[in-house]
PDB file of N, CA and C in Angstrom:
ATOM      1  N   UNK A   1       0.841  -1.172   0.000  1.00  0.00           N
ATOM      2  CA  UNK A   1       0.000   0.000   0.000  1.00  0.00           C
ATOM      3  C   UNK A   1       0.890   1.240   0.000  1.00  0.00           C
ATOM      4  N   UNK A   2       0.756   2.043  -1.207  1.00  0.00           N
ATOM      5  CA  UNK A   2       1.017   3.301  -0.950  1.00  0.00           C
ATOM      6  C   UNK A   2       1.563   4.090   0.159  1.00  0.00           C
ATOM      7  N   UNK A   3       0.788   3.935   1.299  1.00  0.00           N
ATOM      8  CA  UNK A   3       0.388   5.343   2.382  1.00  0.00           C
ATOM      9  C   UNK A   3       1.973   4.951   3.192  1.00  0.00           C
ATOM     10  N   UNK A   4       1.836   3.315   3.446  1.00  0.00           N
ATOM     11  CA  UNK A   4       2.532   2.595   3.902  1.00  0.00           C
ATOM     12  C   UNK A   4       4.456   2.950   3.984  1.00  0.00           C
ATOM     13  N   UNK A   5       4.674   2.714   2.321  1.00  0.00           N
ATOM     14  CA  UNK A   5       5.722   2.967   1.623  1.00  0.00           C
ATOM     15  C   UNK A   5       5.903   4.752   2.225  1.00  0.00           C
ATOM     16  N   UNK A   6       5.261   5.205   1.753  1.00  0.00           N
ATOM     17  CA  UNK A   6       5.177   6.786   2.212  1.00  0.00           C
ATOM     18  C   UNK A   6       5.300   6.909   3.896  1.00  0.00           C
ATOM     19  N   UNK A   7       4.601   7.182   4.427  1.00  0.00           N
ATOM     20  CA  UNK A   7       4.900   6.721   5.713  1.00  0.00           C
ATOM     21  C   UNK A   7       6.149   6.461   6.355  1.00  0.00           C
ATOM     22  N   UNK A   8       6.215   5.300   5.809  1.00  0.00           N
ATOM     23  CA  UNK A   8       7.327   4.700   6.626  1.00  0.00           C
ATOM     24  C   UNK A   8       9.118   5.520   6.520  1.00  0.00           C
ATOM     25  N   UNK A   9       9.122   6.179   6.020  1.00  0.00           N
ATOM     26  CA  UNK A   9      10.216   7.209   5.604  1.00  0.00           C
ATOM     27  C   UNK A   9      10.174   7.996   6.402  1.00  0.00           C
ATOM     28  N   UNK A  10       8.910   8.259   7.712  1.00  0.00           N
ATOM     29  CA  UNK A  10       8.872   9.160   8.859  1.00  0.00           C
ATOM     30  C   UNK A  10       9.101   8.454   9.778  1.00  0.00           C
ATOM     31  N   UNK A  11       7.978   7.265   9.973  1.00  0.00           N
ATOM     32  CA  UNK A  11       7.933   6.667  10.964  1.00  0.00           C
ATOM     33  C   UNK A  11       8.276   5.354  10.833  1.00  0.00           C
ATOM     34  N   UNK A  12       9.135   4.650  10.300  1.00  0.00           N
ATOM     35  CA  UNK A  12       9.031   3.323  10.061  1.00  0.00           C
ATOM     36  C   UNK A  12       8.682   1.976  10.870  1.00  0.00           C
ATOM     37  N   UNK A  13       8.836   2.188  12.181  1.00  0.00           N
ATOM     38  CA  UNK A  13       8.519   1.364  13.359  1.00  0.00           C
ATOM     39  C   UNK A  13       6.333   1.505  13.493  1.00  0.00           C
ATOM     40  N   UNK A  14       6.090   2.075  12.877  1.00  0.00           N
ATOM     41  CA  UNK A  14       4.438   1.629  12.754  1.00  0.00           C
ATOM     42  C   UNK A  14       4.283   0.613  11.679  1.00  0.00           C
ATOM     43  N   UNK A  15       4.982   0.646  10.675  1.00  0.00           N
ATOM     44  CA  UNK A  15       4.921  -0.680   9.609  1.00  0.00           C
ATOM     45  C   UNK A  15       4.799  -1.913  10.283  1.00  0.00           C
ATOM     46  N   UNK A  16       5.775  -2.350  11.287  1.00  0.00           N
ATOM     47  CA  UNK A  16       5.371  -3.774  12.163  1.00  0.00           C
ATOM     48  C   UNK A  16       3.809  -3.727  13.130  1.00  0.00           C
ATOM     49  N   UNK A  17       4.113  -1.979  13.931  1.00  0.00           N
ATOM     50  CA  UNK A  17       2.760  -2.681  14.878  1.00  0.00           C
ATOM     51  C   UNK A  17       1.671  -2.469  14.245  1.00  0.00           C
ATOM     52  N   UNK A  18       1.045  -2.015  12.962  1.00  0.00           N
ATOM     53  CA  UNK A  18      -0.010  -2.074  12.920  1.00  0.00           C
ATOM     54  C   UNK A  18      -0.225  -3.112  10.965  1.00  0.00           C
ATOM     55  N   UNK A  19      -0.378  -3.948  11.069  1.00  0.00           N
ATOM     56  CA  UNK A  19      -0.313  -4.980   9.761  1.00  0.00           C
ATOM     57  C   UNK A  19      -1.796  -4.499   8.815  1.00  0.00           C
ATOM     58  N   UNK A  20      -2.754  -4.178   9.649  1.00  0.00           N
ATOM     59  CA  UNK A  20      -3.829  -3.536   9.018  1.00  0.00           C
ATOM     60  C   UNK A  20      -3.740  -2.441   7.996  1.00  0.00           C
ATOM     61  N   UNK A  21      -4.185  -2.444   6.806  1.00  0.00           N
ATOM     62  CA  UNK A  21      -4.229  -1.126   6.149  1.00  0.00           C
ATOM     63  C   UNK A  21      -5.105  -0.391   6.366  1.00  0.00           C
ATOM     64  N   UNK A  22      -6.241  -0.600   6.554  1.00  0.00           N
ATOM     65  CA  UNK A  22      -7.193   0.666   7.448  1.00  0.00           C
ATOM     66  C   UNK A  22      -7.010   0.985   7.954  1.00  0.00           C
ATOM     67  N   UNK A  23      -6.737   0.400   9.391  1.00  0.00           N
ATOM     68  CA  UNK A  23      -6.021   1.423  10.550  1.00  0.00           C
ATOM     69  C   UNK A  23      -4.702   1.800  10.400  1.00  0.00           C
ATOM     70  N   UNK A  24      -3.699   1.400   9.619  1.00  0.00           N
ATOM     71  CA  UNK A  24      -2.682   2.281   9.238  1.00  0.00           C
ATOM     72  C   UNK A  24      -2.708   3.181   8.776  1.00  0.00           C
ATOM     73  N   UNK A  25      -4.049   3.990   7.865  1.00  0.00           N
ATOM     74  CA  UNK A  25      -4.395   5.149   6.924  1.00  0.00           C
ATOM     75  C   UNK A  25      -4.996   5.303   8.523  1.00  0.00           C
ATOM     76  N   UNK A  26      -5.734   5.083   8.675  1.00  0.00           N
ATOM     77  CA  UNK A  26      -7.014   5.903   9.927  1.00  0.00           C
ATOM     78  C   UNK A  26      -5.897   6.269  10.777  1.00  0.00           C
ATOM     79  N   UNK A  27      -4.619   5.397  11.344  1.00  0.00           N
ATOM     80  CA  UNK A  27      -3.628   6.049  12.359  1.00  0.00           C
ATOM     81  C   UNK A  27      -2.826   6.892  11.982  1.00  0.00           C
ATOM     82  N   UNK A  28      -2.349   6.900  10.718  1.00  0.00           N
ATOM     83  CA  UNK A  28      -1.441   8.117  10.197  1.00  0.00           C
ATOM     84  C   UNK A  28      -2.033   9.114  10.333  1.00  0.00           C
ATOM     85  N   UNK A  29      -3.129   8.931   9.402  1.00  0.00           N
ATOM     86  CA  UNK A  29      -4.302  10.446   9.227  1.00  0.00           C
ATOM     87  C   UNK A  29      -4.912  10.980  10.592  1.00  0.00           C
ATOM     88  N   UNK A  30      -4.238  10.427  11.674  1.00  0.00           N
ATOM     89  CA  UNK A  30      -4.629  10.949  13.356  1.00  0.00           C
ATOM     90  C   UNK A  30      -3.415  11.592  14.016  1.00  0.00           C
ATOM     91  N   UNK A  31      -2.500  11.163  13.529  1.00  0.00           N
ATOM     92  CA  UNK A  31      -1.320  11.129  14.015  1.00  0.00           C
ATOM     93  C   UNK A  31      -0.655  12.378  13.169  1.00  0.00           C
ATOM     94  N   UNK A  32      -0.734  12.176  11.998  1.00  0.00           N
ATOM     95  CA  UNK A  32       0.396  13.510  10.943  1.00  0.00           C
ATOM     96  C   UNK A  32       1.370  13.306  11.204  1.00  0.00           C
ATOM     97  N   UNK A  33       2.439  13.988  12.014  1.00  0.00           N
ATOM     98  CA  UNK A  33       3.770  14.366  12.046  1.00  0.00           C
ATOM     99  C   UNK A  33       3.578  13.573  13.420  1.00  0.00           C
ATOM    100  N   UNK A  34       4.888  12.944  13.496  1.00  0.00           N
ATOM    101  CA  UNK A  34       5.642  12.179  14.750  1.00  0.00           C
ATOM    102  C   UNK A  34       5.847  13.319  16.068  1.00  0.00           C
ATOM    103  N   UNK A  35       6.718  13.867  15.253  1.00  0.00           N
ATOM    104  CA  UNK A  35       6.932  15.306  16.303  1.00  0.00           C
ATOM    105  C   UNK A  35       5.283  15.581  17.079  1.00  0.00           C
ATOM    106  N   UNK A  36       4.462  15.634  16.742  1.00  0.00           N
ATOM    107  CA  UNK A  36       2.653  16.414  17.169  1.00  0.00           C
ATOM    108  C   UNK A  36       2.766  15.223  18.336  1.00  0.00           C
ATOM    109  N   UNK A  37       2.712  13.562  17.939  1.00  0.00           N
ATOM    110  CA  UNK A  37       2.743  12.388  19.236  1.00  0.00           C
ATOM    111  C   UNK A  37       2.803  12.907  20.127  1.00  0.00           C
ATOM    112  N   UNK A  38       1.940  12.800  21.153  1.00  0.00           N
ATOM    113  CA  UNK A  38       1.851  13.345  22.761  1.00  0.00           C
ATOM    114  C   UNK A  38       1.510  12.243  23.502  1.00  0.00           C
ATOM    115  N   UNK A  39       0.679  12.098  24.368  1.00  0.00           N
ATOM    116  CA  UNK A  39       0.255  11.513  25.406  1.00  0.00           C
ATOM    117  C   UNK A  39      -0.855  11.980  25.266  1.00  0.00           C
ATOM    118  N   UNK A  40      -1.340  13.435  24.994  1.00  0.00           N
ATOM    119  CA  UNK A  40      -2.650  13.937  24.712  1.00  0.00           C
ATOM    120  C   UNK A  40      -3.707  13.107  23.400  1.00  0.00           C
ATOM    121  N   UNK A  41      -2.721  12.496  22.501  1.00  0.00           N
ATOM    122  CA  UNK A  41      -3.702  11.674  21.339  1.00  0.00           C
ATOM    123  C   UNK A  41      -3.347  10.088  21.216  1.00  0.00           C
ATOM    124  N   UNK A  42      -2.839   9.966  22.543  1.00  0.00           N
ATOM    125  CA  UNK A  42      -2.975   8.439  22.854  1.00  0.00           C
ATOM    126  C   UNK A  42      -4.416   7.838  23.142  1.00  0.00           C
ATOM    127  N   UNK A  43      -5.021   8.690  23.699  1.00  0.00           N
ATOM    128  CA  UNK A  43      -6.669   8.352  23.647  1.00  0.00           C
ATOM    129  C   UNK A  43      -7.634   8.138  22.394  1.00  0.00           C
ATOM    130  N   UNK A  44      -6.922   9.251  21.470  1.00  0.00           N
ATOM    131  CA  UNK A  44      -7.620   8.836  19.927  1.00  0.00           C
ATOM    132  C   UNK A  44      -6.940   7.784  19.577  1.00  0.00           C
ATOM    133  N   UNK A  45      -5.547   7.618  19.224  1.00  0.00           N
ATOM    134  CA  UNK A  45      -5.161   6.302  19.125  1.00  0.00           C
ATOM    135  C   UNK A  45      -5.404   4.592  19.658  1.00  0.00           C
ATOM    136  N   UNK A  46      -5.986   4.893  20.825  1.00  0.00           N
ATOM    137  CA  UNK A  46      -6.767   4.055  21.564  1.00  0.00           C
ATOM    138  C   UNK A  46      -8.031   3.516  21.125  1.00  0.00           C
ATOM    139  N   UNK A  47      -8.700   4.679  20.485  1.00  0.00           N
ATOM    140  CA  UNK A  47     -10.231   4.827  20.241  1.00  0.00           C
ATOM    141  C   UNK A  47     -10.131   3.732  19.078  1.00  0.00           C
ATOM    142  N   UNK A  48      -9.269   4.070  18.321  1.00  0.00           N
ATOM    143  CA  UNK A  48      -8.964   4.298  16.814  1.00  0.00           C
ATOM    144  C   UNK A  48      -8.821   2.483  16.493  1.00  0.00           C
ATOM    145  N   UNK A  49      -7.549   1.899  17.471  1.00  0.00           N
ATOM    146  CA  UNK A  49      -7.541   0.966  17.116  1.00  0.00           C
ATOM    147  C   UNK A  49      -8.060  -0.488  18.383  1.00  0.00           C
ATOM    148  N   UNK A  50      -8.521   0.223  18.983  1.00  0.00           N
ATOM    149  CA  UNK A  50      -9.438  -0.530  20.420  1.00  0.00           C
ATOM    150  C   UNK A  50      -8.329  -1.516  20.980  1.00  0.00           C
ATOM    151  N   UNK A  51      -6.806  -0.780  21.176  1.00  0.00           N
ATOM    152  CA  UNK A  51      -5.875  -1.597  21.514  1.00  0.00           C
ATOM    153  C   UNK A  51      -4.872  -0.698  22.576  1.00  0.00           C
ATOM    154  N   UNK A  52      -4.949  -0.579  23.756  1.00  0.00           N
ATOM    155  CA  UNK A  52      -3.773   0.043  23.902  1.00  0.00           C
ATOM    156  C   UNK A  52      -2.671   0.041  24.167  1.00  0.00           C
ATOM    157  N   UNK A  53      -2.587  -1.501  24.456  1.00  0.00           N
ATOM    158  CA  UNK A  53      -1.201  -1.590  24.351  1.00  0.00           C
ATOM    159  C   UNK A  53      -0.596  -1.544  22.572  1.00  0.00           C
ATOM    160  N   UNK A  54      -1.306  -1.494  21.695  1.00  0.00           N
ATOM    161  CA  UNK A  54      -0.421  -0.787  20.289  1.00  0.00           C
ATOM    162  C   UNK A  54      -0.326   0.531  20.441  1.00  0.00           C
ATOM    163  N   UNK A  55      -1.632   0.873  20.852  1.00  0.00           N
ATOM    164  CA  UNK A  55      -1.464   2.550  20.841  1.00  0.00           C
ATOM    165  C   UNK A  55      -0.169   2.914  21.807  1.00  0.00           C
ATOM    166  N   UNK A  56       0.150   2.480  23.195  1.00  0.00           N
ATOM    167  CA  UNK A  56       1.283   2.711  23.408  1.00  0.00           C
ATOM    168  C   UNK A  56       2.883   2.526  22.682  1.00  0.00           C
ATOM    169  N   UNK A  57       2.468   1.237  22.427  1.00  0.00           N
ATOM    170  CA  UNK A  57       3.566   0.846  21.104  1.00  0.00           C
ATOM    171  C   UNK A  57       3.953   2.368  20.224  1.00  0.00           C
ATOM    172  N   UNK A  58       3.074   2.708  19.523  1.00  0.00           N
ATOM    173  CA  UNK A  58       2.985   3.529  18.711  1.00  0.00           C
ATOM    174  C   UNK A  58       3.975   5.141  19.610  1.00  0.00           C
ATOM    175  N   UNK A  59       3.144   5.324  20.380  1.00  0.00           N
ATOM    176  CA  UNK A  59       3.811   6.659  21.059  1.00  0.00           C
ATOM    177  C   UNK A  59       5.466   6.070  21.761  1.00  0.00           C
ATOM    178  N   UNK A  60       5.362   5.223  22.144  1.00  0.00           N
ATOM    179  CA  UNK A  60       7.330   4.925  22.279  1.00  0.00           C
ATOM    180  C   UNK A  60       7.992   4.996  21.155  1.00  0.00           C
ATOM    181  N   UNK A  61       7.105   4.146  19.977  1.00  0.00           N
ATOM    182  CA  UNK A  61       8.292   4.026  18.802  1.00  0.00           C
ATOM    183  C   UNK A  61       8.582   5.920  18.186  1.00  0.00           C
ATOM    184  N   UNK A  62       7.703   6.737  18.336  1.00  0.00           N
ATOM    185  CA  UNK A  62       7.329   7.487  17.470  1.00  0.00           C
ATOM    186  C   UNK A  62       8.588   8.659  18.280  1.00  0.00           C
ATOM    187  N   UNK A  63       8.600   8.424  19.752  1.00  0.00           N
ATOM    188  CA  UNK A  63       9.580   8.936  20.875  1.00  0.00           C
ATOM    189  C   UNK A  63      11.417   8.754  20.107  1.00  0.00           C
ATOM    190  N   UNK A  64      11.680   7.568  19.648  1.00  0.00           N
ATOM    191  CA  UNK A  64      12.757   6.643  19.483  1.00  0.00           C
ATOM    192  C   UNK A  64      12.723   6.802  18.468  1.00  0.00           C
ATOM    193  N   UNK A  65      12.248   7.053  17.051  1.00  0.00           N
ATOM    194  CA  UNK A  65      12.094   6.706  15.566  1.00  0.00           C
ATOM    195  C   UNK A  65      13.632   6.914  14.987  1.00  0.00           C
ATOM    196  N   UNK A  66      13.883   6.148  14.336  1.00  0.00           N
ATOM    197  CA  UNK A  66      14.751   6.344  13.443  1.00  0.00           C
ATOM    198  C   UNK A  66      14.540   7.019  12.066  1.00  0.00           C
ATOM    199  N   UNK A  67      13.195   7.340  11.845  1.00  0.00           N
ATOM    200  CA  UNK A  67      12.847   7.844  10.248  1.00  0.00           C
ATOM    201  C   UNK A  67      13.486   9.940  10.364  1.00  0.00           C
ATOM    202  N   UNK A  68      13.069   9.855   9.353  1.00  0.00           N
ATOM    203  CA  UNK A  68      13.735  10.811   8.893  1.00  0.00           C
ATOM    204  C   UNK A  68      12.390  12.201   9.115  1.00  0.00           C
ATOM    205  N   UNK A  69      12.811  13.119   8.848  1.00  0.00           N
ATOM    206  CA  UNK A  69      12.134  14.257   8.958  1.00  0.00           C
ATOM    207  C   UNK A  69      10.870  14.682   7.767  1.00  0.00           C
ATOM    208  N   UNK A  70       9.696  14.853   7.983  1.00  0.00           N
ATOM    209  CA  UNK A  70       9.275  14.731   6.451  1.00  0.00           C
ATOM    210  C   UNK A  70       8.586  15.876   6.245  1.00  0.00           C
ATOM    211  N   UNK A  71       8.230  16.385   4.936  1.00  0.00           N
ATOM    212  CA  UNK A  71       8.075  18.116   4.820  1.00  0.00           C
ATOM    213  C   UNK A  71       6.091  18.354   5.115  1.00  0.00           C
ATOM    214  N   UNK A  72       5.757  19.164   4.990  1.00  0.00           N
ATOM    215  CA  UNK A  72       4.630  20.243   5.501  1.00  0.00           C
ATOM    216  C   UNK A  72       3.455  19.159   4.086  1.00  0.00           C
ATOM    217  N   UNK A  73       3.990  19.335   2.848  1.00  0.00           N
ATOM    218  CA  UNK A  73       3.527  18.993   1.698  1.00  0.00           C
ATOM    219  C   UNK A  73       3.455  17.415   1.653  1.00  0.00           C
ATOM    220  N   UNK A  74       4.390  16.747   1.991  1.00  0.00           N
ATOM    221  CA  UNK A  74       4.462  15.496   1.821  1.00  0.00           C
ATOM    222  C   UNK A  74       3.310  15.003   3.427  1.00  0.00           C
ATOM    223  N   UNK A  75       3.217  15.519   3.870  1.00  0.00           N
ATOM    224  CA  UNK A  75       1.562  15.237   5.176  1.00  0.00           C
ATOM    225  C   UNK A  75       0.812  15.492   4.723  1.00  0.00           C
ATOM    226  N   UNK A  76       0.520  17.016   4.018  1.00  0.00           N
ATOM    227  CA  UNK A  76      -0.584  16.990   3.635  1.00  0.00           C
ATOM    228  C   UNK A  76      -1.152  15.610   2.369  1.00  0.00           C
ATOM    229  N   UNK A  77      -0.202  15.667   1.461  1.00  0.00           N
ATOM    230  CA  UNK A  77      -0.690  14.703   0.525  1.00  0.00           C
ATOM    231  C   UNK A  77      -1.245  13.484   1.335  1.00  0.00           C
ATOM    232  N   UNK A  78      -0.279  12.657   2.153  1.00  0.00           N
ATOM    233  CA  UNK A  78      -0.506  11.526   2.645  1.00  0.00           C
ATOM    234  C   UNK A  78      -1.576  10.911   3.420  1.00  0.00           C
ATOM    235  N   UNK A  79      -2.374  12.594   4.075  1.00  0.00           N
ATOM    236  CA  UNK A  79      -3.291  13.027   4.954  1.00  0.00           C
ATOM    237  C   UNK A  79      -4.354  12.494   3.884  1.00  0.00           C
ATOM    238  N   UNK A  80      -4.224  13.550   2.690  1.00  0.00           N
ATOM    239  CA  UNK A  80      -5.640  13.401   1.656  1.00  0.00           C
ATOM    240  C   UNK A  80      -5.750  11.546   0.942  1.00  0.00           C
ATOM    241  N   UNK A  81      -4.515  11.405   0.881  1.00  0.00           N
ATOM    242  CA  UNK A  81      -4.584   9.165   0.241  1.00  0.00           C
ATOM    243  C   UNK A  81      -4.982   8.791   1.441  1.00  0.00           C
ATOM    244  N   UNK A  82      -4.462   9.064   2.814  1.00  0.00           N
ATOM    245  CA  UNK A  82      -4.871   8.217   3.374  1.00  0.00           C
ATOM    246  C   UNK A  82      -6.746   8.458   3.819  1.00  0.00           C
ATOM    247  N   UNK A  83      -7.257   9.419   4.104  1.00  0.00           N
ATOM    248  CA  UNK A  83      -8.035   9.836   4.036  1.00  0.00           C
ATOM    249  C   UNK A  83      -9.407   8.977   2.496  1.00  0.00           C
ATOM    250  N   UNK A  84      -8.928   9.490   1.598  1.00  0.00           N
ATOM    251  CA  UNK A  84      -9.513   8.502   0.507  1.00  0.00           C
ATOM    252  C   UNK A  84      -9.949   6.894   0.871  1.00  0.00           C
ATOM    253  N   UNK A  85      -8.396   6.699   1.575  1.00  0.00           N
ATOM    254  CA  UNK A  85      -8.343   5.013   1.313  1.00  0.00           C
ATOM    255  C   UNK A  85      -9.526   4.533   2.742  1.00  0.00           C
ATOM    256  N   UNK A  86      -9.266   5.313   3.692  1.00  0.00           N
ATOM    257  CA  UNK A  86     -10.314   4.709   4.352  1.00  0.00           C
ATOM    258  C   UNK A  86     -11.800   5.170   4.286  1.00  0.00           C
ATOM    259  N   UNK A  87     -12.014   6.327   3.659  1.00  0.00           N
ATOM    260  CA  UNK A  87     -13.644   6.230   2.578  1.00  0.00           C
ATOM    261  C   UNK A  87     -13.897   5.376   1.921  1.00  0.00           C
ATOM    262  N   UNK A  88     -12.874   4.992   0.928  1.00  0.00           N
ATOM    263  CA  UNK A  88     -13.335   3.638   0.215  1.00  0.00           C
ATOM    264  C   UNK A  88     -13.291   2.638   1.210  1.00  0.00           C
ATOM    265  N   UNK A  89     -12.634   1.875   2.403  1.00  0.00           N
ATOM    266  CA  UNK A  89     -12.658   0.915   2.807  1.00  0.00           C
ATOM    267  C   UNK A  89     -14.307   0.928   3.657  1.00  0.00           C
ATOM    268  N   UNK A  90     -14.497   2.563   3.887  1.00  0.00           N
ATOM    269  CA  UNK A  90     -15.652   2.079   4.817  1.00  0.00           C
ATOM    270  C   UNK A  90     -16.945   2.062   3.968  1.00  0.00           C
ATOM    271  N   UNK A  91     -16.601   2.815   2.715  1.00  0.00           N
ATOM    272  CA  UNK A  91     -17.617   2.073   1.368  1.00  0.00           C
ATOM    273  C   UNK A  91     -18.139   1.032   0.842  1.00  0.00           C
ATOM    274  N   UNK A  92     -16.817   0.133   0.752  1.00  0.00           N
ATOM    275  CA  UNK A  92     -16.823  -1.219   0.269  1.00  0.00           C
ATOM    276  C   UNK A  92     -17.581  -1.513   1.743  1.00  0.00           C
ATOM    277  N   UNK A  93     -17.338  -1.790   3.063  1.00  0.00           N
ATOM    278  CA  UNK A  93     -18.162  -1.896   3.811  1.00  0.00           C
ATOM    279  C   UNK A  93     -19.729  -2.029   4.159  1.00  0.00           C
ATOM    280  N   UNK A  94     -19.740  -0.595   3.645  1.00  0.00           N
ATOM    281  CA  UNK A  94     -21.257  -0.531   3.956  1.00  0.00           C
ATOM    282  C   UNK A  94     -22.298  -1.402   3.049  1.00  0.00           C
ATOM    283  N   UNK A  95     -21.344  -1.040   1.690  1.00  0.00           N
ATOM    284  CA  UNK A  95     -22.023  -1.750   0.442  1.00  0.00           C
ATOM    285  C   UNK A  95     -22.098  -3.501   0.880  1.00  0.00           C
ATOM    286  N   UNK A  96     -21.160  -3.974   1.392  1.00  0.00           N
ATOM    287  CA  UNK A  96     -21.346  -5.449   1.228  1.00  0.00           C
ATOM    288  C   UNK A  96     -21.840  -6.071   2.220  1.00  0.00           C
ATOM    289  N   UNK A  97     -22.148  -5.224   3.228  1.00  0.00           N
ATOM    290  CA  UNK A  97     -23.380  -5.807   3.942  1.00  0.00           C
ATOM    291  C   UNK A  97     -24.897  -5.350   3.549  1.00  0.00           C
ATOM    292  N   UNK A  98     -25.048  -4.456   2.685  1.00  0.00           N
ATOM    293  CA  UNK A  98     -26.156  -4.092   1.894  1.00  0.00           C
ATOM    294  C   UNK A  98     -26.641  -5.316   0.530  1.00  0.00           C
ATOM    295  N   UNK A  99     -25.394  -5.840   0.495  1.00  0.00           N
ATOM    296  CA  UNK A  99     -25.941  -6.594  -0.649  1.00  0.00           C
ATOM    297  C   UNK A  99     -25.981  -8.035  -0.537  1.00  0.00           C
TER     298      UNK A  99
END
C-alpha cells in the first residue's frame, strides 16, 4: 500500500505494529507528524484501534524513531490518500453488507 511505503520514511517502526491497512491510513491520518505524538492523542489512538497496548507501542516508537524528517507537503498529501483510502474501505463496507 502506498500510504505505507510513504509513511514509513517518517515513521518506520508503525509498519510492524499495525499490519492492518485501514487502521494504518485511519492512524497516520490521526497522528500527521511524529513530532505532534503526545500523550494527549494516545486516547484517539486508543479509540482508533481498540488496543492500547499498540497505541502505546505507537507513542514509544514514534519517541525513538529512526525515520527521517518529512516536509509540511508530503503530510498533507498523505493526509488526503490516506483519508480517501479509508472512505473507500468504509464504502466497500457498507455496500457489502447491503448486498
Amino acid at each position: 500500500m502506498r500510504i505505507r511505503e510513504w509513511y514509513s520514511y517518517h515513521l518506520p517502526e508503525l509498519y510492524k505494529i499495525l499490519t492492518d491497512n485501514y487502521l494504518y491510513a485511519r492512524v497516520t491520518n490521526f497522528i500527521r507528524s511524529r513530532e505532534e505524538l503526545s500523550e494527549e492523542k494516545l486516547e484517539g489512538i486508543t479509540a482508533i484501534l481498540s488496543d492500547p497496548e499498540k497505541a502505546k507501542a505507537i507513542l514509544q516508537a514514534s519517541k525513538s524513531s529512526i525515520g527521517m524528517e518529512i516536509s509540511e507537503i508530503d503530510l498533507v498529501n498523505i493526509e488526503i490518500f490516506a483519508a480517501r483510502v479509508v472512505a473507500l474501505a468504509e464504502y466497500r463496507e457498507r455496500h457489502y453488507i447491503n448486498t
